[in-house]
N, C-alpha and C. Protein backbone atom coordinates (compact mmCIF):
# COMPACT_ATOMS: atom_id res chain seq x y z
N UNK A 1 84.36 121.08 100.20
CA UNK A 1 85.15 120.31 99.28
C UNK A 1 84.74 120.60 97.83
N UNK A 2 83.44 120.78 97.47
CA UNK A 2 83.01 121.24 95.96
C UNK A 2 83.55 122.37 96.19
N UNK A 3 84.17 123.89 96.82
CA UNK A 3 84.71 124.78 95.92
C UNK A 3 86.09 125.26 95.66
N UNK A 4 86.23 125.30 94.80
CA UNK A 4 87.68 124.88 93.85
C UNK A 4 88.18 126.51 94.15
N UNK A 5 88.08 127.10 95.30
CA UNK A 5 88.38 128.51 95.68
C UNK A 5 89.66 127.66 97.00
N UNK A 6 89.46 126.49 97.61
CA UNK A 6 90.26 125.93 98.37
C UNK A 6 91.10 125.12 97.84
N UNK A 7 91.15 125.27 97.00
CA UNK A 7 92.52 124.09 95.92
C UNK A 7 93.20 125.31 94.93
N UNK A 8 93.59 126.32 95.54
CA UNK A 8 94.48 127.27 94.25
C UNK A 8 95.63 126.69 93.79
N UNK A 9 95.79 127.00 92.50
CA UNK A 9 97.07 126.72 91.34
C UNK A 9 96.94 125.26 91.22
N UNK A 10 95.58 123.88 91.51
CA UNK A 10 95.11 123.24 91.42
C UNK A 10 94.79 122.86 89.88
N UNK A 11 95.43 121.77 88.97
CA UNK A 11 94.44 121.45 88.02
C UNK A 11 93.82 120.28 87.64
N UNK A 12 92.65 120.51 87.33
CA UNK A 12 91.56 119.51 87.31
C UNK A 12 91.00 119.49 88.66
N UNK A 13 90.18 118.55 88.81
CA UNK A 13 89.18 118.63 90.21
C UNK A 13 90.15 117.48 91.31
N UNK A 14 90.58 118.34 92.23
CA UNK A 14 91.46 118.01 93.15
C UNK A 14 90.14 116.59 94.13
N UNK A 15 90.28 115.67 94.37
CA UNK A 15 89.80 114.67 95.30
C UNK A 15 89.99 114.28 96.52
N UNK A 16 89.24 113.59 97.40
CA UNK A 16 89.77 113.25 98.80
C UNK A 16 88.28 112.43 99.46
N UNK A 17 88.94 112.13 100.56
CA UNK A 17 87.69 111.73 101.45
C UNK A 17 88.12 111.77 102.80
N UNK A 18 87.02 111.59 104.12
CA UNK A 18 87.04 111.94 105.28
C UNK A 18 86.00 111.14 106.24
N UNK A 19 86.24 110.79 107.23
CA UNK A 19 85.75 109.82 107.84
C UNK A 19 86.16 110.42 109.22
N UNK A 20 84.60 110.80 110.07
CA UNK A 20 85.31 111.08 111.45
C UNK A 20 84.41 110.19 112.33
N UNK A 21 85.25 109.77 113.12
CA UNK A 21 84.39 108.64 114.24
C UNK A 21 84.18 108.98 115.72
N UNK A 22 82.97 108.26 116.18
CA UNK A 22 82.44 109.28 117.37
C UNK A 22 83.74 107.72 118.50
N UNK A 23 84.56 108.59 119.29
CA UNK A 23 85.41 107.58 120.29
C UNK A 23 85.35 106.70 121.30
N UNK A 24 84.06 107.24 121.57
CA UNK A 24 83.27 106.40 122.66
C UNK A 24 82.46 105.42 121.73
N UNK A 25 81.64 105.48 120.88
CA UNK A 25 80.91 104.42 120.14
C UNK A 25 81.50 103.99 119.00
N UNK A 26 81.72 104.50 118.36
CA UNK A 26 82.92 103.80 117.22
C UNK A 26 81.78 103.96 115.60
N UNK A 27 80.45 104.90 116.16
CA UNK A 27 80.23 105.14 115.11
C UNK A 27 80.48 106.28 114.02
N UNK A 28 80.18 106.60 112.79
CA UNK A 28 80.79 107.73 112.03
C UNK A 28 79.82 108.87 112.75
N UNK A 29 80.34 109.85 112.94
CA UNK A 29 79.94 110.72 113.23
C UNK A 29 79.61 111.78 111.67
N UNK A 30 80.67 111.81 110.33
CA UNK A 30 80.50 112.27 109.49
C UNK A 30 81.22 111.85 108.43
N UNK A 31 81.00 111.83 107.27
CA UNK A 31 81.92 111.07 106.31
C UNK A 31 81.50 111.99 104.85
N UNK A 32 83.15 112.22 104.13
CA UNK A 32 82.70 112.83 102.52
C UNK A 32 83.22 111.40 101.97
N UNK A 33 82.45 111.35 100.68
CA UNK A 33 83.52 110.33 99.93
C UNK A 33 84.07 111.16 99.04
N UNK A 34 83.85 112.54 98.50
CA UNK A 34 84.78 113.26 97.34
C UNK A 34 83.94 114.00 97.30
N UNK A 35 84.34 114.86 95.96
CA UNK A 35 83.29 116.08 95.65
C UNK A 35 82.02 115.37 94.45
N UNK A 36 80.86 115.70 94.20
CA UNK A 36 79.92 115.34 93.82
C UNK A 36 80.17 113.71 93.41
N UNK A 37 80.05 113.47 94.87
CA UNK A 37 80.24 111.52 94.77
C UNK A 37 79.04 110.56 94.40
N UNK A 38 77.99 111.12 94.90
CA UNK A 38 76.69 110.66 94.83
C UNK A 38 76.27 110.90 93.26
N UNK A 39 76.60 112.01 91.96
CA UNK A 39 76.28 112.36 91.09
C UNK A 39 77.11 111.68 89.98
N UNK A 40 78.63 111.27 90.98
CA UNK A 40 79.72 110.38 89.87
C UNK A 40 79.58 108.97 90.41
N UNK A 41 78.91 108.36 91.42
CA UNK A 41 78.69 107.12 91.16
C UNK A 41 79.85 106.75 92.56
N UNK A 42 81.01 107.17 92.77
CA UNK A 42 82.25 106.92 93.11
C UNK A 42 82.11 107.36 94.90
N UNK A 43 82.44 106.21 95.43
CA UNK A 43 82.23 106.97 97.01
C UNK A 43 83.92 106.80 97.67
N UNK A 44 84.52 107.59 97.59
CA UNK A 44 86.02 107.60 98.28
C UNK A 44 86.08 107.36 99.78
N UNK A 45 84.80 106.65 100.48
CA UNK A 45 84.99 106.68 102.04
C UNK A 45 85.19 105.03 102.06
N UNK A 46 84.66 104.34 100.89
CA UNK A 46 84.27 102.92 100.65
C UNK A 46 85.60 102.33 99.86
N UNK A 47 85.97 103.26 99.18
CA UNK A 47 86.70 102.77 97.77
C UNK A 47 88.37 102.23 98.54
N UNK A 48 88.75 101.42 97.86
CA UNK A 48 89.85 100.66 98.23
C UNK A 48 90.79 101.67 97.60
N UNK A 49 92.13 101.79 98.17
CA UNK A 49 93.64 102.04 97.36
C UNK A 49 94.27 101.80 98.57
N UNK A 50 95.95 102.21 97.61
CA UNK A 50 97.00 102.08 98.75
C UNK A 50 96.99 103.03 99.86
N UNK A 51 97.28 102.79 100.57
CA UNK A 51 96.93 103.74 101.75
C UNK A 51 98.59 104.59 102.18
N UNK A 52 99.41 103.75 101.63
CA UNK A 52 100.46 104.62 102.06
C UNK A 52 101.13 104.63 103.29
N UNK A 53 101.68 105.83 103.43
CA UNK A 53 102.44 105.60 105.27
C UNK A 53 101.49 105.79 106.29
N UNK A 54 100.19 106.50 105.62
CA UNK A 54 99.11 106.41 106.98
C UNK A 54 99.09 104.84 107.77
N UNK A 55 99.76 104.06 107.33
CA UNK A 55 99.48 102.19 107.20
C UNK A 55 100.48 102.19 108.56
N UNK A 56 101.36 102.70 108.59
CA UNK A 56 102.91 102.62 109.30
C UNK A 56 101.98 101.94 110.63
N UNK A 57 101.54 103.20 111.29
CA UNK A 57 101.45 102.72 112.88
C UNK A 57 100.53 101.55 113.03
N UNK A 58 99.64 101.04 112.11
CA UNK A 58 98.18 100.43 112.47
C UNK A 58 98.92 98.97 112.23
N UNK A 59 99.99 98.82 111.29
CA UNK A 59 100.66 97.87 110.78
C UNK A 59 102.26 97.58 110.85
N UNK A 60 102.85 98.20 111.64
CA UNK A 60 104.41 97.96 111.94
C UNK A 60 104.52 98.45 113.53
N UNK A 61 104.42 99.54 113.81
CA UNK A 61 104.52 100.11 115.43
C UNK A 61 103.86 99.99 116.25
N UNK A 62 102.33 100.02 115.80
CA UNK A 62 101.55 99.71 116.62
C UNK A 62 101.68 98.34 117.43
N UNK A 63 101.63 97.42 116.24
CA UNK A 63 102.15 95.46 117.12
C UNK A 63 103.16 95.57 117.36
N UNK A 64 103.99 96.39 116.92
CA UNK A 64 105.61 95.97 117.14
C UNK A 64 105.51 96.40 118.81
N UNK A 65 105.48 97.39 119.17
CA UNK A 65 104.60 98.21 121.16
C UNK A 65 104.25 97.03 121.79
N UNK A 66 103.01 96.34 120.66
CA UNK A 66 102.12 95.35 121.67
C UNK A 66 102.67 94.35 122.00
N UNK A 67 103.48 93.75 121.21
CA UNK A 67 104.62 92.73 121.47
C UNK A 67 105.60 92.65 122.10
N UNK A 68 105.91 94.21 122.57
CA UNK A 68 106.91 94.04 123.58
C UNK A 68 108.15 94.23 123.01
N UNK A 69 108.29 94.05 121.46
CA UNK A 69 109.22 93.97 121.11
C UNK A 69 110.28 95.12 120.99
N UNK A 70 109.61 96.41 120.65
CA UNK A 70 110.01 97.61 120.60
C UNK A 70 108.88 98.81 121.42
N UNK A 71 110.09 100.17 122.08
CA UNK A 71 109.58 100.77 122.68
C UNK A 71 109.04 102.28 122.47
N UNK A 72 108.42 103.40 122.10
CA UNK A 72 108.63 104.45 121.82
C UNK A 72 110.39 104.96 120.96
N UNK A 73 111.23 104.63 122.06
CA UNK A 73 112.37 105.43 121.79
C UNK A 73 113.24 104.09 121.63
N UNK A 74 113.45 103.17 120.98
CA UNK A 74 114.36 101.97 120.84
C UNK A 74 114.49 102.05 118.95
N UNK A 75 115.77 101.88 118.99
CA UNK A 75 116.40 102.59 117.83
C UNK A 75 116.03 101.45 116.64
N UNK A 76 115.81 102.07 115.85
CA UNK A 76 115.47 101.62 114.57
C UNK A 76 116.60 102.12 113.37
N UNK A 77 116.52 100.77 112.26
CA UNK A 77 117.81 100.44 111.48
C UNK A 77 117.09 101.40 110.64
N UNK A 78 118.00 102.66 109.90
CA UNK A 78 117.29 103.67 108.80
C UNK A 78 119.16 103.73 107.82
N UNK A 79 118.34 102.88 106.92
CA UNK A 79 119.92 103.07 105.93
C UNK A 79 118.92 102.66 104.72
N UNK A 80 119.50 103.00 103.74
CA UNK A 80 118.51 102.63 102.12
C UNK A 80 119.07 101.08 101.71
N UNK A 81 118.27 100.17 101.20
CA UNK A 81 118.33 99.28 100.85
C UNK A 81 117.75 98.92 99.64
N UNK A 82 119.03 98.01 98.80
CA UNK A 82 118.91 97.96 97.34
C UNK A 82 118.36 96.25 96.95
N UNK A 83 119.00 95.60 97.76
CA UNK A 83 118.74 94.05 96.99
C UNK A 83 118.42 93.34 98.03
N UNK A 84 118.52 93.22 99.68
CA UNK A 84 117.90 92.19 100.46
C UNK A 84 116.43 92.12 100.35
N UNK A 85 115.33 92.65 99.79
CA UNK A 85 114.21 92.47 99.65
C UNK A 85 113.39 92.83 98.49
N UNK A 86 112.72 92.38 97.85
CA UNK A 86 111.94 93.04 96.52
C UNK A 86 111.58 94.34 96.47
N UNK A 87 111.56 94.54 97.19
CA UNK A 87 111.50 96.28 97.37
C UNK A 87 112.25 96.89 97.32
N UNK A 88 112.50 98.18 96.41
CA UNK A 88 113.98 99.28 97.16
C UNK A 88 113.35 100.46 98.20
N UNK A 89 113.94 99.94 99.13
CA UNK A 89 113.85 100.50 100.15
C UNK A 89 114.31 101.74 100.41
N UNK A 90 113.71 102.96 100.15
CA UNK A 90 114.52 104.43 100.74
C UNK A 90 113.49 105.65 101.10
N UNK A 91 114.26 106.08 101.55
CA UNK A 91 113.46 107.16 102.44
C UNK A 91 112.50 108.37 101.23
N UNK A 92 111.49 108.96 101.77
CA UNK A 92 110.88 109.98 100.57
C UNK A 92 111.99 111.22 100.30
N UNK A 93 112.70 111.84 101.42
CA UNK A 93 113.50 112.96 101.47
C UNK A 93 115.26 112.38 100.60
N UNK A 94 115.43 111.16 101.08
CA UNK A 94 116.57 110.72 100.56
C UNK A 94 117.27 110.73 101.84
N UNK A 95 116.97 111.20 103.26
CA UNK A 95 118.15 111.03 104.23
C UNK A 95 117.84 109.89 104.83
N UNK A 96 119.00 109.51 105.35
CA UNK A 96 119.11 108.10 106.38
C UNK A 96 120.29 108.75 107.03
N UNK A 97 119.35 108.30 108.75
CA UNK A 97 120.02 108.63 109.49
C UNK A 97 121.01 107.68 110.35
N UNK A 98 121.08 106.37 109.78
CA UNK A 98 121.90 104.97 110.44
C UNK A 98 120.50 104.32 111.39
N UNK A 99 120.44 104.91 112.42
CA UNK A 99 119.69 104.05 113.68
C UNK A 99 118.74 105.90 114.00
N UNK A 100 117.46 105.04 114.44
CA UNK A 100 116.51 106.52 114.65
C UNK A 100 115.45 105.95 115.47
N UNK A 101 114.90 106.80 116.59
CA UNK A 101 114.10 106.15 117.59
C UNK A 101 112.75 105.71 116.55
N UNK A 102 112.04 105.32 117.15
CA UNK A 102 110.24 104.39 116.69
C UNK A 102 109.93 106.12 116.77
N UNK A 103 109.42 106.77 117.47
CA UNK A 103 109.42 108.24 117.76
C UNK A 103 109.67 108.87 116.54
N UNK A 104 110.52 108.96 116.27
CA UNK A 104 111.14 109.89 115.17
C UNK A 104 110.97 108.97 113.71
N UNK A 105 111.02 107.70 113.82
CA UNK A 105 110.53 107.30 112.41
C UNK A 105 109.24 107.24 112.09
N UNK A 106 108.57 107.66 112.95
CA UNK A 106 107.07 108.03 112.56
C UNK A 106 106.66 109.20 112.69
N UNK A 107 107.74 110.30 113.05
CA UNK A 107 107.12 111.75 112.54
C UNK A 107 107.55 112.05 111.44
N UNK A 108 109.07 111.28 111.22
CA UNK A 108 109.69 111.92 109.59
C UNK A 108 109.32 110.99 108.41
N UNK A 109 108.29 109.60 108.90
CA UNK A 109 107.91 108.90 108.14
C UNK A 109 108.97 108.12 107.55
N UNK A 110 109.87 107.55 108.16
CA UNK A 110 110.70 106.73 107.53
C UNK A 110 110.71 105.47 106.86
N UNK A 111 110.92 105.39 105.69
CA UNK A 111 110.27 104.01 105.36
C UNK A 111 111.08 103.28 105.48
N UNK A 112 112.47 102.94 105.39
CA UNK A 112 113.54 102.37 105.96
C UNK A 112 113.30 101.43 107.39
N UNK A 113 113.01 102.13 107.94
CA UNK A 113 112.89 101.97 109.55
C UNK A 113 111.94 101.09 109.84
N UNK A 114 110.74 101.61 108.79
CA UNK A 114 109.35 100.85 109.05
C UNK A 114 109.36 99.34 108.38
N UNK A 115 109.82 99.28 107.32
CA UNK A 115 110.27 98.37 106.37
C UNK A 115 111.17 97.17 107.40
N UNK A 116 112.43 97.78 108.09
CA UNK A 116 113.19 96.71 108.79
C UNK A 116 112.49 96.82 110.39
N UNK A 117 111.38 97.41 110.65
CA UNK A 117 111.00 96.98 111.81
C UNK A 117 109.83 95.64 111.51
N UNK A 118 109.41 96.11 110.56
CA UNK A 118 108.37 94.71 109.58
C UNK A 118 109.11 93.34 109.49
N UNK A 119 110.07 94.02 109.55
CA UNK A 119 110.82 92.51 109.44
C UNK A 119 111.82 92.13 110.30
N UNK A 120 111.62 92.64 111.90
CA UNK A 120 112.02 92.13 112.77
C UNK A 120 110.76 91.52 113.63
N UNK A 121 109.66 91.89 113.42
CA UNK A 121 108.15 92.08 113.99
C UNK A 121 107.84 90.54 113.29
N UNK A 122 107.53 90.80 111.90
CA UNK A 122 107.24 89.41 111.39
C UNK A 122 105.56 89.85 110.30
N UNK A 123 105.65 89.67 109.35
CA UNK A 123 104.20 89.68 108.43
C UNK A 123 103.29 88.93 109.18
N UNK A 124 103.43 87.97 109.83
CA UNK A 124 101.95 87.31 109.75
C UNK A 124 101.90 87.58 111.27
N UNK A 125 102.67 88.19 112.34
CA UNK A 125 102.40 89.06 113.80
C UNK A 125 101.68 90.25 113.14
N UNK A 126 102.39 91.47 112.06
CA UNK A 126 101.69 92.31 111.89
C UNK A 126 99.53 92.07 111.12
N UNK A 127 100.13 90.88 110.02
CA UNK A 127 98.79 90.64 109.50
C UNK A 127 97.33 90.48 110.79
N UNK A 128 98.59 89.44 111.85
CA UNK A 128 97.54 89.31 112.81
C UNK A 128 96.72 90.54 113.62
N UNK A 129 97.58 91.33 113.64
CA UNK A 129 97.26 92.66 114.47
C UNK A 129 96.13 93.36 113.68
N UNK A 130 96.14 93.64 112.20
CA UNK A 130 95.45 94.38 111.22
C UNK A 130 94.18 93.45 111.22
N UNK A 131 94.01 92.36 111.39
CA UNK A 131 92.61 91.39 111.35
C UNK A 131 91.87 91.60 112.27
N UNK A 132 92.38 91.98 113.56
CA UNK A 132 91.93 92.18 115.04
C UNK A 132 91.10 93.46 114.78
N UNK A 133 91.70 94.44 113.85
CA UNK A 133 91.48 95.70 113.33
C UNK A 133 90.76 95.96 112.41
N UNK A 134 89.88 94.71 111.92
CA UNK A 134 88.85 94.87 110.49
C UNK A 134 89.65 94.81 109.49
N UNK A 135 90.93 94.83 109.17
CA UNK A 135 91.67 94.46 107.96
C UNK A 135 92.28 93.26 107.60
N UNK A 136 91.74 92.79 106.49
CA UNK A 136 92.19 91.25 106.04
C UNK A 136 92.56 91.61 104.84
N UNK A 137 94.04 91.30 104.70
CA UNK A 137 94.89 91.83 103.71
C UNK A 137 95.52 90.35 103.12
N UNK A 138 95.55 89.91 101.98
CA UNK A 138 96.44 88.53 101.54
C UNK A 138 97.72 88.82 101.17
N UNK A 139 98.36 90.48 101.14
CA UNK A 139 100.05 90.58 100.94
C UNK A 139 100.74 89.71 102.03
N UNK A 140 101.54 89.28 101.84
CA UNK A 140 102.84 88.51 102.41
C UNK A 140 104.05 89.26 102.25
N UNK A 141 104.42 90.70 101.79
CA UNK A 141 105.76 90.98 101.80
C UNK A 141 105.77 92.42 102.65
N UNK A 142 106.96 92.84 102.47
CA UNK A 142 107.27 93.91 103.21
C UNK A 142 106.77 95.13 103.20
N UNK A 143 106.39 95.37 101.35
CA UNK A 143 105.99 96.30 100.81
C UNK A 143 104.60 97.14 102.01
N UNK A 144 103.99 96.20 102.95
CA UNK A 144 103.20 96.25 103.59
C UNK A 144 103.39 97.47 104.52
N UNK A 145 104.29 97.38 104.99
CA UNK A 145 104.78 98.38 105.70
C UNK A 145 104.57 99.73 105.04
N UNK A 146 105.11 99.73 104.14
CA UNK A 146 104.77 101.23 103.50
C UNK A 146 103.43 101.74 102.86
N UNK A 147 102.55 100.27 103.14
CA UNK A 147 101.23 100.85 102.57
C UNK A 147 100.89 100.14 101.22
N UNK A 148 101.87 99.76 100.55
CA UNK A 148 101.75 98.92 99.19
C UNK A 148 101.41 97.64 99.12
N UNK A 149 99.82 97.51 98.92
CA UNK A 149 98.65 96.45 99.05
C UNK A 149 98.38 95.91 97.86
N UNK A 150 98.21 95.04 97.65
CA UNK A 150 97.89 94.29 96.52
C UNK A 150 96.36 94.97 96.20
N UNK A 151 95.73 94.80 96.87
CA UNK A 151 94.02 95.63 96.83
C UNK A 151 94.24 96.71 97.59
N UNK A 152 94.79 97.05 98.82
CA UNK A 152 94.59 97.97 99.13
C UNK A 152 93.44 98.04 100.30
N UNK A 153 92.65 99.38 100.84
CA UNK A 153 92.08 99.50 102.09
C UNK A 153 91.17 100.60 102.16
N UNK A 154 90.15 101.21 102.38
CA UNK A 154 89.57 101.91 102.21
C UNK A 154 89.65 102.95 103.33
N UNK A 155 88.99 104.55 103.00
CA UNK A 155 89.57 104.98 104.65
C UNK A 155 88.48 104.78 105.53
N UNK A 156 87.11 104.19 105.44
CA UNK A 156 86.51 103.46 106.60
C UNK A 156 86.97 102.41 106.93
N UNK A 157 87.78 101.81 107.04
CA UNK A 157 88.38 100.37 107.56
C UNK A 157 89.55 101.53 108.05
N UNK A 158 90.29 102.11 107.05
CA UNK A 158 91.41 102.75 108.53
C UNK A 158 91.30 103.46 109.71
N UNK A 159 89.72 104.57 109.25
CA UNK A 159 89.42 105.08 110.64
C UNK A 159 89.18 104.38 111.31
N UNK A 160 88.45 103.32 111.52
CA UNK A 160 87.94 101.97 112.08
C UNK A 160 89.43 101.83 112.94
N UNK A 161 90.34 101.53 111.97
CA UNK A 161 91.78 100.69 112.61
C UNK A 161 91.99 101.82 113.49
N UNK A 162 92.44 103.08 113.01
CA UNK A 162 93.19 104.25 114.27
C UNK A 162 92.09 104.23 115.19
N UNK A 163 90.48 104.22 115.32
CA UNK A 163 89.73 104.34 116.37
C UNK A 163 90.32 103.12 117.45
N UNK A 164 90.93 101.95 117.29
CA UNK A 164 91.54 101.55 118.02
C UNK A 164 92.59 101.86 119.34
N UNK A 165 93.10 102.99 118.71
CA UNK A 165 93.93 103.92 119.66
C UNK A 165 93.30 104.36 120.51
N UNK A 166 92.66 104.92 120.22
CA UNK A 166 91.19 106.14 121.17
C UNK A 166 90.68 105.19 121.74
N UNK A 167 90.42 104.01 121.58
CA UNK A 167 89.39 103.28 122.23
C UNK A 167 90.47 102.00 123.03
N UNK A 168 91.50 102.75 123.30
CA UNK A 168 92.43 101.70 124.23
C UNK A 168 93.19 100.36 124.22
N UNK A 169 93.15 100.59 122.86
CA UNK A 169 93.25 99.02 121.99
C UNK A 169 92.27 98.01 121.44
N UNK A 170 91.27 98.68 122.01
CA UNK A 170 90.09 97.85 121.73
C UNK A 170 89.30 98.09 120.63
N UNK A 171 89.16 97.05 119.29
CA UNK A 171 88.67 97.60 118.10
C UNK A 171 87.38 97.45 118.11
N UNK A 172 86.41 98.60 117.57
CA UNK A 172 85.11 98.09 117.45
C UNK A 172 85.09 98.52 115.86
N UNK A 173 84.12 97.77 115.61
CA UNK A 173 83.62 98.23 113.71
C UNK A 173 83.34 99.65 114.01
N UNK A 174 83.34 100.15 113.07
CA UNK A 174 82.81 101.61 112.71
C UNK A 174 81.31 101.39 112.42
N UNK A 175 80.30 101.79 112.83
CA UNK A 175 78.91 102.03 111.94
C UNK A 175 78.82 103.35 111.64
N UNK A 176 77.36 103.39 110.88
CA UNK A 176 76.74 104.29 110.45
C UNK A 176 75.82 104.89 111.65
N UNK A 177 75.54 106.75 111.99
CA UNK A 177 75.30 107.09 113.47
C UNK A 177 73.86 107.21 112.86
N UNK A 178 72.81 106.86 113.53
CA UNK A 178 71.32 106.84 113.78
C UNK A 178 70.97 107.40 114.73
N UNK A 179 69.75 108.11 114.58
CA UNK A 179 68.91 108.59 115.76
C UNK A 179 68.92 107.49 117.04
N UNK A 180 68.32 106.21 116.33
CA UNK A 180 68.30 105.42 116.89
C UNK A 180 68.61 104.32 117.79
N UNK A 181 70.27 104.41 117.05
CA UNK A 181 71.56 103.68 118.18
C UNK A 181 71.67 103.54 119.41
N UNK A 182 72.24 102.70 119.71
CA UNK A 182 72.18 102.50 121.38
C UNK A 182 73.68 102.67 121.56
């Protein structure tokens, strides 16, 4: 990640972070927070922001499955929306496809879809799901769906949340891996 030979036509010092978790224990196996993080003070594995559509499954599809309510392939409303919610609602590409499986609105990232499945699901079903998951979030609106947090989430609390998948639904905290661990 320090060499700027992997970021071409890049300007300024390109950033990121990475968090990988061991599936069976739920501890980190390895984590960057950025490039010389320890020397700038700044650790990007800790640090809060919006998280974006990585948010979709941990927070709209995922409970929406557990609930029964929706299935892999059960069609979802994808049309752009201007005034039923504080949000304008539209897709990153600009297409809407009318109705689009759960499937397909989470490979083309639809925010449409995710947005009106949030709000057939319900904020405080999804909030509940994300708490179960180490995330305690105080937004109340839709914007949630797409990742747009009032504070925001760090990506050790999201690997944490997706290790949920791997681990069968079952959330454990993430730790730090020790010689010593049991």
């Amino acid at each position: 990640m320090k060499n700027n030979r992997y970021f071409p036509g890049k300007s300024g010092s390109p950033e990121g972070s990475a968090v990988f978790i061991d599936n069976e224990s739920g501890g980190v196996k390895a984590a960057i927070g950025g490039r010389e993080y320890q020397a700038r003070g700044y650790n990007r594995v800790t640090a809060v922001r919006q998280p974006g559509s990585v948010f979709k499954p941990i927070a709209v599809y995922g409970p929406a499955m557990q609930e029964k309510k929706f299935r892999p392939y059960s069609l979802l409303e994808d049309k752009e929306k201007k005034a039923m919610t504080a949000i304008h609602q539209k897709n990153y590409d600009g297409q809407y496809e009318g109705r689009v499986t759960m499937v397909d609105a989470l490979m083309k990232s639809k925010n449409t879809a995710a947005v009106w499945t949030l709000s057939q699901l319900g904020i405080d079903t999804s909030k509940s799901y994300l708490e179960k998951m180490g995330i305690d979030i105080s937004d109340k609106g839709l914007a949630m769906a797409l990742g747009g947090l009032e504070k925001g989430v760090s990506p050790l609390q999201i690997a944490g949340a997706f290790h949920t998948f791997a681990n069968e639904g079952v959330y454990k905290k993430a730790f730090l891996h020790s010689e010593n661990h049991q």
